[in-house]
N, C-alpha and C. Protein backbone atom coordinates (compact mmCIF):
# COMPACT_ATOMS: atom_id res chain seq x y z
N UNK A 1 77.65 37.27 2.50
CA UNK A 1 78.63 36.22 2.36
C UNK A 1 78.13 34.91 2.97
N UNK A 2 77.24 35.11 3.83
CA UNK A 2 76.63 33.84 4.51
C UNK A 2 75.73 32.51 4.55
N UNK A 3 75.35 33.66 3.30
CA UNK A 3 74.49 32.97 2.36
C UNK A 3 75.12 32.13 0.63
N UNK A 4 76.31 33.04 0.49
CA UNK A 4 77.13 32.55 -0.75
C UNK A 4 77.29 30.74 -0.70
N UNK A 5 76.28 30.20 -0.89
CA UNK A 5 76.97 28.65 -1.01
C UNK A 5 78.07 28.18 -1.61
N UNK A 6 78.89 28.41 -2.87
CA UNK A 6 79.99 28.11 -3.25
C UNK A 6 81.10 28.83 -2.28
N UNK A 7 80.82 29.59 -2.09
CA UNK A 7 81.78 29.96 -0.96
C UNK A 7 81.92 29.30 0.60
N UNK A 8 81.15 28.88 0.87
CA UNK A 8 80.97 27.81 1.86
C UNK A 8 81.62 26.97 1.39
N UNK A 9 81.20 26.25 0.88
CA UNK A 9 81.91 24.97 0.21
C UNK A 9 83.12 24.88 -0.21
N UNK A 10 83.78 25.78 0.06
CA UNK A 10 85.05 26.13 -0.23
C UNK A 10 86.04 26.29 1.12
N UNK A 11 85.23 26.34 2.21
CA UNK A 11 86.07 26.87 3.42
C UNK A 11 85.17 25.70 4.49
N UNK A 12 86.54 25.75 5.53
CA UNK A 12 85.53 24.88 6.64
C UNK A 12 87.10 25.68 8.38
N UNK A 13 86.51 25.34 9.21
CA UNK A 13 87.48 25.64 9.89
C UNK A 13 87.27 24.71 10.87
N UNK A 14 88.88 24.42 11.12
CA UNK A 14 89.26 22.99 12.09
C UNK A 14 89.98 23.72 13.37
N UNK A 15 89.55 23.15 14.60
CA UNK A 15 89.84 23.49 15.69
C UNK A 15 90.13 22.14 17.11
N UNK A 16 91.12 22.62 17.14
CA UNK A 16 91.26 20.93 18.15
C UNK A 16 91.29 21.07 19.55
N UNK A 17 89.88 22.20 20.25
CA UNK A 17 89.29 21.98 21.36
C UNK A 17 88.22 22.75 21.17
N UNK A 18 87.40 22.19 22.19
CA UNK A 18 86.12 22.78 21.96
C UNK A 18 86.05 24.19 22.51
N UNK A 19 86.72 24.58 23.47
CA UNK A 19 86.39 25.76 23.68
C UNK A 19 86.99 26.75 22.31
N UNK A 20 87.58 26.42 21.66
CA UNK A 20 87.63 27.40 20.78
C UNK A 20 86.62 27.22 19.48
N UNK A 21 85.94 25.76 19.31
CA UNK A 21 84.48 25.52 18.82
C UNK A 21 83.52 26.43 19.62
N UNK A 22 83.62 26.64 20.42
CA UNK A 22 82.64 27.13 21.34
C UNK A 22 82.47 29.11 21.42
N UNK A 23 83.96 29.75 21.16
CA UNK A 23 83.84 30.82 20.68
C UNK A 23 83.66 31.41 19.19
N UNK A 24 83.75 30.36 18.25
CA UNK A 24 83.65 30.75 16.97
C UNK A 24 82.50 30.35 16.49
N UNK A 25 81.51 29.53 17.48
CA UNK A 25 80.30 29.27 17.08
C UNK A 25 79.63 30.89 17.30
N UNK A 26 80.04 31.09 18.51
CA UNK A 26 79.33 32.33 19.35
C UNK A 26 79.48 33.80 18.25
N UNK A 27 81.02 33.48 17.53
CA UNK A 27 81.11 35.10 16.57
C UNK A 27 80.51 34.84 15.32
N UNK A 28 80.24 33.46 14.91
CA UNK A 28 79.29 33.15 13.54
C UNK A 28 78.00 33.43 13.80
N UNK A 29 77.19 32.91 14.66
CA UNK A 29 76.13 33.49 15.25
C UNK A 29 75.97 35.62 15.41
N UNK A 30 76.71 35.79 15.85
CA UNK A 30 76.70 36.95 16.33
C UNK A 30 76.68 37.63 14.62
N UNK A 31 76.93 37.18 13.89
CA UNK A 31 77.02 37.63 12.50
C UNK A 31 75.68 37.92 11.78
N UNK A 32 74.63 36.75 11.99
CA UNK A 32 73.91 36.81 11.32
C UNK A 32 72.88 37.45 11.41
N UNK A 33 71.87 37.53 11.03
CA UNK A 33 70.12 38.84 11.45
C UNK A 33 69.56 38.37 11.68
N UNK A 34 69.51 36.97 11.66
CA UNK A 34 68.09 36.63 11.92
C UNK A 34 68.42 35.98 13.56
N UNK A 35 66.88 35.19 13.53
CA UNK A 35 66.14 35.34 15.16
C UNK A 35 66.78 33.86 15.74
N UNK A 36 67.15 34.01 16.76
CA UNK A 36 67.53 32.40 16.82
C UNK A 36 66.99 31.60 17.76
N UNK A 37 67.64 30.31 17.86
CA UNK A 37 66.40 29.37 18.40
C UNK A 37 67.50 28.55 19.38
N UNK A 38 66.73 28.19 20.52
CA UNK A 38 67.45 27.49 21.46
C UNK A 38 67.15 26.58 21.72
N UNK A 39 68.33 25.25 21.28
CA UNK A 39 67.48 24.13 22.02
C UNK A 39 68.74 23.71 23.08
N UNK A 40 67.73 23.16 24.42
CA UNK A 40 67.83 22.20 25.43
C UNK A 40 68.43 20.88 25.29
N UNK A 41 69.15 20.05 26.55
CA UNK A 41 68.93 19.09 26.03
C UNK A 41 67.98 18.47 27.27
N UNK A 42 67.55 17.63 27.68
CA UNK A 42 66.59 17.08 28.20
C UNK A 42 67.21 15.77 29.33
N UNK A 43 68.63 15.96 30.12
CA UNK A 43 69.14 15.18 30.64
C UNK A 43 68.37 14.60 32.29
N UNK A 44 68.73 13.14 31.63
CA UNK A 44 68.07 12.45 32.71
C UNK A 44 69.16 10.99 33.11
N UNK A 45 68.85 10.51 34.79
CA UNK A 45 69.31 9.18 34.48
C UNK A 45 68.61 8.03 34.37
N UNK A 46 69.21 7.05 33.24
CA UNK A 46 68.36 5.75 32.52
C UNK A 46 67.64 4.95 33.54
N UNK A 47 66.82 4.90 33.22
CA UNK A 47 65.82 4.19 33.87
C UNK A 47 66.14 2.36 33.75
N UNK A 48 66.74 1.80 33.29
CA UNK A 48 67.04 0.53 32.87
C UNK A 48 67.52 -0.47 34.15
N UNK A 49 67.90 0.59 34.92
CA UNK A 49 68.75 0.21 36.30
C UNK A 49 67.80 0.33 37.38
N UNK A 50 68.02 -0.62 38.47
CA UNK A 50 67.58 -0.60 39.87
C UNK A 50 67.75 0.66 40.71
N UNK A 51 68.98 1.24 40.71
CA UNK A 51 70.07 2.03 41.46
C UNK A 51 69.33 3.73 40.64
N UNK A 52 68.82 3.66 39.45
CA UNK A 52 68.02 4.90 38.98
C UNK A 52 67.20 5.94 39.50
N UNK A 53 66.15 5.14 41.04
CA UNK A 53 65.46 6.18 41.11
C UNK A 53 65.78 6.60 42.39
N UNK A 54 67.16 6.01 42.97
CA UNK A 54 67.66 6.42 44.11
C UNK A 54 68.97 7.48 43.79
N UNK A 55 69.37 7.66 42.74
CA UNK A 55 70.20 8.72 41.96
C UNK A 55 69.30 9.63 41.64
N UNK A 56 68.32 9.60 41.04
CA UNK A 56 67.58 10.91 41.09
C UNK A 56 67.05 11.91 42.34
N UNK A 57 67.51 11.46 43.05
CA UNK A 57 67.84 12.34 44.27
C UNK A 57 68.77 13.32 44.35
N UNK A 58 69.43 12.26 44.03
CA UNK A 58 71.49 12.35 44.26
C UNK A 58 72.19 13.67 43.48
N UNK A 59 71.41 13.13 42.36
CA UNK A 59 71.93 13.90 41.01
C UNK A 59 70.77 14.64 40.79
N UNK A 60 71.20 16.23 40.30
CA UNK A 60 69.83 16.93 40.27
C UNK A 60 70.22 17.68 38.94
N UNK A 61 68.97 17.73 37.87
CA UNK A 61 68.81 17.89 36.76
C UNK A 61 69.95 19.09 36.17
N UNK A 62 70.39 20.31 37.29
CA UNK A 62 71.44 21.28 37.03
C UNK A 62 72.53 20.78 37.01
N UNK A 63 72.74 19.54 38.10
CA UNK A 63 74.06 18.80 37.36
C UNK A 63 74.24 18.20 36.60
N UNK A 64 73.04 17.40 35.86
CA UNK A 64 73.05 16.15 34.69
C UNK A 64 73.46 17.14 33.72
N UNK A 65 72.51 18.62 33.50
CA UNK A 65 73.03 19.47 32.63
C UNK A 65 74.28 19.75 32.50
N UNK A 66 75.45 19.69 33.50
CA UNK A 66 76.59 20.30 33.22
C UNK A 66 77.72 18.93 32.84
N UNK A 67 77.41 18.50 32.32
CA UNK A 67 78.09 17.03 31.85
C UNK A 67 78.77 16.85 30.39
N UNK A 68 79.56 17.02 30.38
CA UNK A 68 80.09 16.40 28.81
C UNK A 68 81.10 16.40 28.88
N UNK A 69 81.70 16.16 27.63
CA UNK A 69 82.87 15.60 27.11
C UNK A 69 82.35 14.20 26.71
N UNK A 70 83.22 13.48 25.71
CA UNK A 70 83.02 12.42 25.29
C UNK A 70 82.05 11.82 24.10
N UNK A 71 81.09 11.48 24.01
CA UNK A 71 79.88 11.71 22.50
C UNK A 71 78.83 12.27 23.20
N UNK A 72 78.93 13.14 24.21
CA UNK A 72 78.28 13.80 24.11
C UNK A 72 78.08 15.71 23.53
N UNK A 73 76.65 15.89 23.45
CA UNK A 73 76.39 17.59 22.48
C UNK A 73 76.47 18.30 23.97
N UNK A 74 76.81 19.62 23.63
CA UNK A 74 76.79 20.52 24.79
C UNK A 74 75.09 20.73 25.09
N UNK A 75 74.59 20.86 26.49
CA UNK A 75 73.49 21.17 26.84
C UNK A 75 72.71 22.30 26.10
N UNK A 76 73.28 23.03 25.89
CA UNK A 76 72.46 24.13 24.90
C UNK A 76 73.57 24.56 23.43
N UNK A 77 72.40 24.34 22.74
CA UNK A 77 72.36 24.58 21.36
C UNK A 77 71.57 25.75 20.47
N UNK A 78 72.49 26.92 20.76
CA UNK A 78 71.52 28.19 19.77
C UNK A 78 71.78 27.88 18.16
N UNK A 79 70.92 27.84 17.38
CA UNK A 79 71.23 28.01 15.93
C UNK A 79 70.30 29.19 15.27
N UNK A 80 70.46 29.34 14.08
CA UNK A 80 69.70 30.79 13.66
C UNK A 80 69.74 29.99 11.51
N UNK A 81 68.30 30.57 11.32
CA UNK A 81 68.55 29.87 9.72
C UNK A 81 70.23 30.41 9.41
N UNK A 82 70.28 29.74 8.14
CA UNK A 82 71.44 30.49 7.57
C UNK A 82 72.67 30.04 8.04
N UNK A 83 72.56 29.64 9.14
CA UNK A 83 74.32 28.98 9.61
C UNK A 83 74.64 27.72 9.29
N UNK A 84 75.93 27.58 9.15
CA UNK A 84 76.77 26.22 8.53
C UNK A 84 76.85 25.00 9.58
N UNK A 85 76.03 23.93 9.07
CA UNK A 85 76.32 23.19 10.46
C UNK A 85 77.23 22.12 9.99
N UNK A 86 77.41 20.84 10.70
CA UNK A 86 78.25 19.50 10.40
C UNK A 86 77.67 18.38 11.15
N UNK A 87 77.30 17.52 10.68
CA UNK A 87 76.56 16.48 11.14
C UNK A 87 77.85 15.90 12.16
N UNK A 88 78.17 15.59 13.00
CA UNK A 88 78.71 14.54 14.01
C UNK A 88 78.52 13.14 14.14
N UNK A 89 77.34 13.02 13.69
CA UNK A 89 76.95 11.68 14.01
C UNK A 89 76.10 10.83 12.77
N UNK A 90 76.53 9.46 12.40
CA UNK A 90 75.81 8.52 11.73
C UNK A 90 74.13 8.85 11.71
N UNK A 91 72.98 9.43 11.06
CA UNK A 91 71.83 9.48 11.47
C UNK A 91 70.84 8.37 10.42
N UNK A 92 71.47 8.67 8.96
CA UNK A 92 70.43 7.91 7.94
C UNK A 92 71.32 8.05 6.85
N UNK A 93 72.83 7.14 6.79
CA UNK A 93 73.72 6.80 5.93
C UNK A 93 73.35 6.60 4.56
N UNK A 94 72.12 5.69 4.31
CA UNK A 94 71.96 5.75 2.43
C UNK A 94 71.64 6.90 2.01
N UNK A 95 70.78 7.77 3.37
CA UNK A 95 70.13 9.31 2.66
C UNK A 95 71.08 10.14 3.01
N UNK A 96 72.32 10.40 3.27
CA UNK A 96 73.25 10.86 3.38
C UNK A 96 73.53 11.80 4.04
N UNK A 97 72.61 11.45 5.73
CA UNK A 97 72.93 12.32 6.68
C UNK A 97 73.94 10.80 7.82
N UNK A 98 75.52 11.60 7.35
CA UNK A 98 76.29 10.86 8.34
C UNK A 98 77.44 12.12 8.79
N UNK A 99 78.16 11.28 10.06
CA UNK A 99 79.22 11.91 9.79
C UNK A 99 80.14 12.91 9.22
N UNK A 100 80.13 14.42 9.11
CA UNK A 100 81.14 15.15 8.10
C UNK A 100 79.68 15.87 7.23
N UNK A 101 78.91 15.15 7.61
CA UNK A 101 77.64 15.90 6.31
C UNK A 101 77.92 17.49 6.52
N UNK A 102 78.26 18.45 5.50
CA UNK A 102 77.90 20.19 5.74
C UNK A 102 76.59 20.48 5.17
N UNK A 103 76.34 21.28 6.26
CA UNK A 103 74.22 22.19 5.75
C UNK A 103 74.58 23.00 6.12
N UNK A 104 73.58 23.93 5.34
CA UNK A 104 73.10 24.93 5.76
C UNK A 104 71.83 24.85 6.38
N UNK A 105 71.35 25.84 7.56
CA UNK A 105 70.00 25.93 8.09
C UNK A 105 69.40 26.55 7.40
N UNK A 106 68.20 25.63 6.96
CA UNK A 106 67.06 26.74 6.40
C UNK A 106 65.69 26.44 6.64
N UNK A 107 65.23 26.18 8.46
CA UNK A 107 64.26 26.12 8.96
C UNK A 107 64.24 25.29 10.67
N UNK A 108 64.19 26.00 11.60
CA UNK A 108 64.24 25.82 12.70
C UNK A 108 62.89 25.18 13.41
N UNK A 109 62.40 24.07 13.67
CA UNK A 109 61.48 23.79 14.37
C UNK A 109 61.70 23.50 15.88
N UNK A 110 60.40 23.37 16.91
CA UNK A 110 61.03 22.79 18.14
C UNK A 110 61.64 21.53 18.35
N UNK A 111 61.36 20.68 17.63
CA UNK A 111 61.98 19.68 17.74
C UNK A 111 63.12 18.69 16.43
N UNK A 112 62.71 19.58 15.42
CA UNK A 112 63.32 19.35 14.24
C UNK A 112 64.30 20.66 13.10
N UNK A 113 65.42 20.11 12.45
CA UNK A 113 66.05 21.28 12.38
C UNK A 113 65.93 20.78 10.58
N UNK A 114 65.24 21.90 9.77
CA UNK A 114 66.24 21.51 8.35
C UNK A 114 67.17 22.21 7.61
N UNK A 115 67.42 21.88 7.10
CA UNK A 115 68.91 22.20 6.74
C UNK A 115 69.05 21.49 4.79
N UNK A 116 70.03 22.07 3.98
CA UNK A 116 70.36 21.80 3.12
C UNK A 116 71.06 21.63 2.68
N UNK A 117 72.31 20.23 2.05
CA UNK A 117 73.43 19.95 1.79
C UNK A 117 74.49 20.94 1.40
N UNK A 118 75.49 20.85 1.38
CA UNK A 118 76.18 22.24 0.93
C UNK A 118 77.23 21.10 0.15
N UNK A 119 77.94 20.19 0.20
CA UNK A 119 78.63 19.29 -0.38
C UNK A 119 78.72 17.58 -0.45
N UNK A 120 79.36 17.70 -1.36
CA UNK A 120 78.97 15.53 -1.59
C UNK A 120 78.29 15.47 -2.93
N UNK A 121 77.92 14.12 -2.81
CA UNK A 121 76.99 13.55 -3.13
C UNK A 121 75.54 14.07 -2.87
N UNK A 122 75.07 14.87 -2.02
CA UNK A 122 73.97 14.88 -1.65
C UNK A 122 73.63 16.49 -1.54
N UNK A 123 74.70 17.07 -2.22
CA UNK A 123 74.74 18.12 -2.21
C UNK A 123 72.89 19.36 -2.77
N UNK A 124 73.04 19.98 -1.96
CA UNK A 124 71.37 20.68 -2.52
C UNK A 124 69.89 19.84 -2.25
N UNK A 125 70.32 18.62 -1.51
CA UNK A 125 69.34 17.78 -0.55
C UNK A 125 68.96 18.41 0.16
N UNK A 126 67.17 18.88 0.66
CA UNK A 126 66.88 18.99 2.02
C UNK A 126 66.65 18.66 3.19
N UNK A 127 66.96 17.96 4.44
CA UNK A 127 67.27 17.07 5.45
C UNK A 127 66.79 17.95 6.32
N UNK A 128 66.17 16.59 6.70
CA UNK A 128 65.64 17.31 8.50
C UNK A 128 66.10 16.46 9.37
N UNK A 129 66.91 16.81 10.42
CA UNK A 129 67.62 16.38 11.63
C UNK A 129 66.80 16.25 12.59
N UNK A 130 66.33 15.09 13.28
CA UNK A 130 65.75 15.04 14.61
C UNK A 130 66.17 15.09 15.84
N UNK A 131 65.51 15.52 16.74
CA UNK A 131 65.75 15.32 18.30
C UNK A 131 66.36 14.10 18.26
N UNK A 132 67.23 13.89 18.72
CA UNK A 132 68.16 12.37 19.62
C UNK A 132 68.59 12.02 20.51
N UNK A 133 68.18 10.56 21.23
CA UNK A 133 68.60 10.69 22.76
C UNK A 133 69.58 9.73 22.11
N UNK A 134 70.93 10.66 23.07
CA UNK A 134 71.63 9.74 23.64
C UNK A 134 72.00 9.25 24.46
N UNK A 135 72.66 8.04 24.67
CA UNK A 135 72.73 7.60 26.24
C UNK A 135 74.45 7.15 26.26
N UNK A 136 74.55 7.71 27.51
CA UNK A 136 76.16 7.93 27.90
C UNK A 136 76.43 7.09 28.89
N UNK A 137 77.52 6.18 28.71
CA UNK A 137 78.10 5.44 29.66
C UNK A 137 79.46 5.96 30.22
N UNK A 138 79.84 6.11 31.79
CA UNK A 138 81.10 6.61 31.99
C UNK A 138 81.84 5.90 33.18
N UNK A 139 82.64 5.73 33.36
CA UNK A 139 83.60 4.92 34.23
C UNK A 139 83.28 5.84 35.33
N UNK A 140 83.07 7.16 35.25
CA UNK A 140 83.67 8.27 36.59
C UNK A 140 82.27 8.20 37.13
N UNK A 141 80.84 8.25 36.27
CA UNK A 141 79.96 8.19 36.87
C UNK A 141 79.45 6.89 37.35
N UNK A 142 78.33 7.02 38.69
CA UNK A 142 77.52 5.96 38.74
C UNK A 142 76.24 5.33 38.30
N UNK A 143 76.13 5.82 37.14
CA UNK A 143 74.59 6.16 36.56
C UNK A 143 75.08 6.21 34.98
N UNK A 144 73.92 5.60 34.16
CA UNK A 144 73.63 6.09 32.30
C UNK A 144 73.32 7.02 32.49
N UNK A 145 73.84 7.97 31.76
CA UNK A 145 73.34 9.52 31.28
C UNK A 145 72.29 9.46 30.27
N UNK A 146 71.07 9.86 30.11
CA UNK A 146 70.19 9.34 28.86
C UNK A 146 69.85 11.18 28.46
């Protein structure tokens, strides 16, 4: 069934917190056979600032890791070919990786993921998603999150 593309394309499921994103990622995963792949994210604070390399003291890489909410991705990301993803974010709008985009995975690299349209316009496109830094600004913290 996981593989059925019209059947994909037919279903999506909406959830309005992440922790329950966060357990139904875990039983879709748990579904599939194949081998999966983990990515990191690589949190640091921005260097742009004076006040930067006296926070890297302060702040130590196990806490930068435990940070989110807001535009930011959770620190770890398992995916496995074959699973349904959703783009989140604006990446390359005329080639029609934005926002709402649905793929399927069908090739895991270390630093690059591809994947293949499942609906739209762009539907049956193959896209490769890159590594992306983002950088986080927050009122609560004293530091860019990069």
């Amino acid at each position: 069934m996981y593989m059925n593309i019209p059947y994909l394309r037919q279903r999506a499921i909406i959830t309005p917190k992440n922790d329950a994103v966060d357990f139904l990622n875990e039983s879709v995963l748990a579904l599939l056979p194949e081998n999966e792949q983990e990515y990191l994210s690589a949190d640091s604070i921005d260097g742009s600032d004076n006040m930067s390399d006296d926070l890297r003291g302060v702040y130590p890489i196990e806490f930068l890791n435990t940070i989110s909410g807001g535009n930011l991705p959770c620190h770890k990301l398992i995916l496995k070919v074959g699973v349904p993803i959703m783009l989140l974010r604006n990446i390359d709008q005329p080639n029609g990786l934005c926002n709402g985009t649905r793929a399927i995975v069908t090739a895991l690299g270390t630093r690059i993921i591809q994947a293949r349209v499942i609906i739209g316009k762009y539907t049956d496109k193959e896209i490769c998603i890159p590594r992306i830094i983002f950088i986080h600004k927050s009122k609560t913290l004293p530091f860019v999150l990069r």
